[in-house]
Protein backbone atom coordinates (compact mmCIF):
# COMPACT_ATOMS: atom_id res chain seq x y z
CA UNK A 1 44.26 -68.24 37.98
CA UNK A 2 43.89 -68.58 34.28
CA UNK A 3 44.97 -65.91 32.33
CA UNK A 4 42.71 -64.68 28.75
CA UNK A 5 45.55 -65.71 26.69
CA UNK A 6 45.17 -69.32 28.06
CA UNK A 7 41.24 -69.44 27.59
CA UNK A 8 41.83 -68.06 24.34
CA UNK A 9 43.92 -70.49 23.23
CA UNK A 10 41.68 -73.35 24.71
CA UNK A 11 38.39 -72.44 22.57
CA UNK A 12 40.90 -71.66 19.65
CA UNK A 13 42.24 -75.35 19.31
CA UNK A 14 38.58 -76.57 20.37
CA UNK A 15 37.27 -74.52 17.33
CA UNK A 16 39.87 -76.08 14.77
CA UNK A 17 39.15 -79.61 16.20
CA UNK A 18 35.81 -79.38 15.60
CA UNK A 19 35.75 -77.80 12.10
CA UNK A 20 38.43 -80.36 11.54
CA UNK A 21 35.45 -83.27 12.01
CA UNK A 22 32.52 -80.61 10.10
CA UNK A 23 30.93 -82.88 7.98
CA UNK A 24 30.72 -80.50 3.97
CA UNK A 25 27.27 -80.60 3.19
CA UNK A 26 26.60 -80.59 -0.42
CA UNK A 27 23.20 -79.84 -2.04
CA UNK A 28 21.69 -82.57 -4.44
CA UNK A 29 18.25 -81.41 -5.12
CA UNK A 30 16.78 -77.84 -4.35
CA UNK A 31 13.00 -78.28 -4.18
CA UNK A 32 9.92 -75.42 -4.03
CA UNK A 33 6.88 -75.94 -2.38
CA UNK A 34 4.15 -73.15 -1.76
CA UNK A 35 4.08 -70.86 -4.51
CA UNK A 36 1.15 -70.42 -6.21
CA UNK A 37 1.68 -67.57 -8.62
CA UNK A 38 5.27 -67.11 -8.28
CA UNK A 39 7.78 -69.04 -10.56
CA UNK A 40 10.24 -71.38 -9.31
CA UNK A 41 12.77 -70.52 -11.63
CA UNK A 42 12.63 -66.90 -9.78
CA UNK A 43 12.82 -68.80 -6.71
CA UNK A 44 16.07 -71.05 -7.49
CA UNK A 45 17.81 -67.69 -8.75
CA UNK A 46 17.43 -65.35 -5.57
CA UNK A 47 18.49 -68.62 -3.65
CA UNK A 48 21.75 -68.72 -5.63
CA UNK A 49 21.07 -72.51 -4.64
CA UNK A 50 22.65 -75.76 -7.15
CA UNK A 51 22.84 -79.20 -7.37
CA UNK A 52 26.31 -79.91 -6.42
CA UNK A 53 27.27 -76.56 -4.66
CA UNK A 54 28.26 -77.15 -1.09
CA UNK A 55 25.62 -75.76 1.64
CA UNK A 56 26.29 -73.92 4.81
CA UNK A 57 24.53 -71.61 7.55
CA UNK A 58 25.52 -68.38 6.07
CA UNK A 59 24.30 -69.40 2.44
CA UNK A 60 20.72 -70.29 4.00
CA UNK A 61 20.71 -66.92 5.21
CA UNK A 62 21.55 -65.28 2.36
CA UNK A 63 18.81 -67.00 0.20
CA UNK A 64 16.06 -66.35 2.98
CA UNK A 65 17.14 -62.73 2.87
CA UNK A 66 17.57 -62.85 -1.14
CA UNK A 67 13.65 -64.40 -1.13
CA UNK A 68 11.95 -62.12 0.97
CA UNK A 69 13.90 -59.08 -1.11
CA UNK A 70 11.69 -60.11 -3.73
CA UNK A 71 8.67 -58.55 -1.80
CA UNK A 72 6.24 -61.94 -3.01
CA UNK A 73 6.63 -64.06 0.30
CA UNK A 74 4.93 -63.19 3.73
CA UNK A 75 7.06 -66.77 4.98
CA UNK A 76 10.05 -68.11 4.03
CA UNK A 77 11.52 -71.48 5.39
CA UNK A 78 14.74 -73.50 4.22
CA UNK A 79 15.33 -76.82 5.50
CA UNK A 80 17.76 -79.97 4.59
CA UNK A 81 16.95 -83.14 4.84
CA UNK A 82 20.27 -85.49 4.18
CA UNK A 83 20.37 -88.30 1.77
CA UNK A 84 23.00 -90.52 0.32
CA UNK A 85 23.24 -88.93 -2.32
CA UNK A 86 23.61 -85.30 -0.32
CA UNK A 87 21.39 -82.61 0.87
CA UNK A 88 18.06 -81.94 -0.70
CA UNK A 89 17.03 -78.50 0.41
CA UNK A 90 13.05 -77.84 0.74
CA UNK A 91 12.18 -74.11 -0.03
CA UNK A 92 9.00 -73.62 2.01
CA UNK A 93 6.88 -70.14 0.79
CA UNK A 94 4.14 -68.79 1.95
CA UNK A 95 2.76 -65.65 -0.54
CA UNK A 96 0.99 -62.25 0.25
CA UNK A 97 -2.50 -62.49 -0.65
CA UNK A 98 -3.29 -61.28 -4.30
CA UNK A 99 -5.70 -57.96 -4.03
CA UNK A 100 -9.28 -58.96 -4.78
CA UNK A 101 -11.15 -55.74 -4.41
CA UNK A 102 -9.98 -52.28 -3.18
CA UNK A 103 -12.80 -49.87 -1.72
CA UNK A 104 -12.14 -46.15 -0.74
CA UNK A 105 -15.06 -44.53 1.69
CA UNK A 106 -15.31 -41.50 3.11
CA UNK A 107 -13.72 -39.38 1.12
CA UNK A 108 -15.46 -36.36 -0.76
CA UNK A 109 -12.46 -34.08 -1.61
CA UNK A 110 -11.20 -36.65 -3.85
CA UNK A 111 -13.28 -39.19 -6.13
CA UNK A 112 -12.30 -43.35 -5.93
CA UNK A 113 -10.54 -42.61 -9.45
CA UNK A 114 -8.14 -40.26 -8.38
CA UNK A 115 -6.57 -41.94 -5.06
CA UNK A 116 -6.35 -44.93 -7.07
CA UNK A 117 -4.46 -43.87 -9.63
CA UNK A 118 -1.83 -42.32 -7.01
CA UNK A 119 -2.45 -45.59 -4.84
CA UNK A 120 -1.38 -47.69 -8.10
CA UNK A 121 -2.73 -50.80 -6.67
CA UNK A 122 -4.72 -53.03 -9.24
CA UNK A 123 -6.81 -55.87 -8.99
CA UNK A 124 -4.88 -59.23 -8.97
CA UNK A 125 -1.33 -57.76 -7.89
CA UNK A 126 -0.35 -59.08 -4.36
CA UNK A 127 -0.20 -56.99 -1.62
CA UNK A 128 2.22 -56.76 1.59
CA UNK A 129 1.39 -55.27 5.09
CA UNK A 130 4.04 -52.12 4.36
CA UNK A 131 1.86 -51.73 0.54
CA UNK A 132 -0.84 -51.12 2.50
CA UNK A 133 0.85 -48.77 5.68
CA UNK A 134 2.06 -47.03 2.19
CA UNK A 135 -1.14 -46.17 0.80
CA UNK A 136 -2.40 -44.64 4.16
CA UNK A 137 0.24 -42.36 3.30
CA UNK A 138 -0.28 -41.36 0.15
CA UNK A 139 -4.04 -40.76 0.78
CA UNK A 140 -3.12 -38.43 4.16
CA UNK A 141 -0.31 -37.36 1.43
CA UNK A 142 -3.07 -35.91 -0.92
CA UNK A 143 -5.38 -34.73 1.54
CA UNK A 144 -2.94 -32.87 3.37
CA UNK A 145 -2.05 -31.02 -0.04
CA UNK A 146 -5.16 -29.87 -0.14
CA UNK A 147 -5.01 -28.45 3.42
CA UNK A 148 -6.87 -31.13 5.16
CA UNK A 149 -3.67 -31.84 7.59
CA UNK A 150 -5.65 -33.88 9.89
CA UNK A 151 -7.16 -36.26 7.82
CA UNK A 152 -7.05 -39.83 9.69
CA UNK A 153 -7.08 -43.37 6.93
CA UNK A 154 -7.53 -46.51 8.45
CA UNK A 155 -7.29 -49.79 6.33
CA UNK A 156 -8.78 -53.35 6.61
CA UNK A 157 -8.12 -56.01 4.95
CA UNK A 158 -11.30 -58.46 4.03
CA UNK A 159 -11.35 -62.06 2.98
CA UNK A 160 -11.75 -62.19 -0.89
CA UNK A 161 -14.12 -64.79 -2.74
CA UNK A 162 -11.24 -66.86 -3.05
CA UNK A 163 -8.90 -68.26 -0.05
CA UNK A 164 -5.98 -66.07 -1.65
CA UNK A 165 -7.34 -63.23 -2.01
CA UNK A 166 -8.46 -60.48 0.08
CA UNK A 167 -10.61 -56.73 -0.16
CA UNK A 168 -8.14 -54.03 0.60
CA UNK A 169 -10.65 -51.01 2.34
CA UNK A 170 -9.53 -47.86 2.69
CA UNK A 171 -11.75 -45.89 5.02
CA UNK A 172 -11.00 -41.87 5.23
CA UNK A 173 -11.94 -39.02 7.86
CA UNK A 174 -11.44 -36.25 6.07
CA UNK A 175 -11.26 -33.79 9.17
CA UNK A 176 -11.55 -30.34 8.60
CA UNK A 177 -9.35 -27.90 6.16
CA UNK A 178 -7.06 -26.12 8.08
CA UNK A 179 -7.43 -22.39 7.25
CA UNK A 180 -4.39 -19.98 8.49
């Protein structure tokens, strides 16, 4: 039988033999396709990529992470297409939609004014999915305040006039004021 020691040792020396043939990958042009509003120069800083450095997995997944952190990108894609003179890496984005229009119906406790000043959303700032799970809860955050605890919000998001941009609409059941 073989013992764990023995199968152990066995990947061990198959690990060194292969890192021993690894081929180092180094980076000789970092490119940026897909953003529209954001700048590149943002983009090659949160990637910590450079011409010259040397690439590897854990680097790629640091600079996806790094990207997304900067809450612009709904998609993020890295990949490396090898040359003679090295690796040029192609930085794929995909942005969140910029905010067109936001509406606000159904609501009579509060007017349009005052939600959106504690929504802080403005026309022409982009918008993620959690943005918009966060301003259902600072309209049920407001209402319930006021003693309307089971106010319901639901949101949709509406093609804008322009392929980027969309309506945010906020859409509010007030419910009735709980009285104790």
């Amino acid at each position: 039988m073989i013992s764990k020691k023995s199968i152990l040792l066995l990947l061990l020396i198959l690990l060194v033999y292969s890192f021993s043939y690894a081929q180092v990958l180094t980076i000789s042009r970092v490119e940026v396709v897909g953003n529209k509003s954001a700048d590149k120069s943002l983009v090659l800083l949160a990637s910590g990529f450079t011409p010259g450095s040397n690439l590897d997995l854990t680097s790629i997944q640091r600079a996806i992470k790094r990207i997304y952190g900067l809450g612009l990108f709904s998609n993020v894609t890295i990949t490396a297409t090898q040359t003679e003179g090295g690796v040029v890496l192609t930085i794929r984005l995909q942005e969140y939609p910029k905010l067109a229009q936001l509406e606000i119906k159904g609501n009579k406790r509060f007017k349009n004014r005052e939600i959106e000043d504690k929504l802080g959303l403005k026309a022409g700032m982009q918008i993620s999915p959690q943005q918009v799970k966060d301003g259902i809860n600072v309209i049920q955050g407001l209402y319930r305040d006021k003693g309307y605890a089971a106010t319901r919000v639901q949101s949709e998001l509406k093609p804008g006039s322009k392929e980027e941009e969309v309506i945010l609409d906020y859409r509010v059941d007030e419910g009735e004021k709980v009285k104790i």
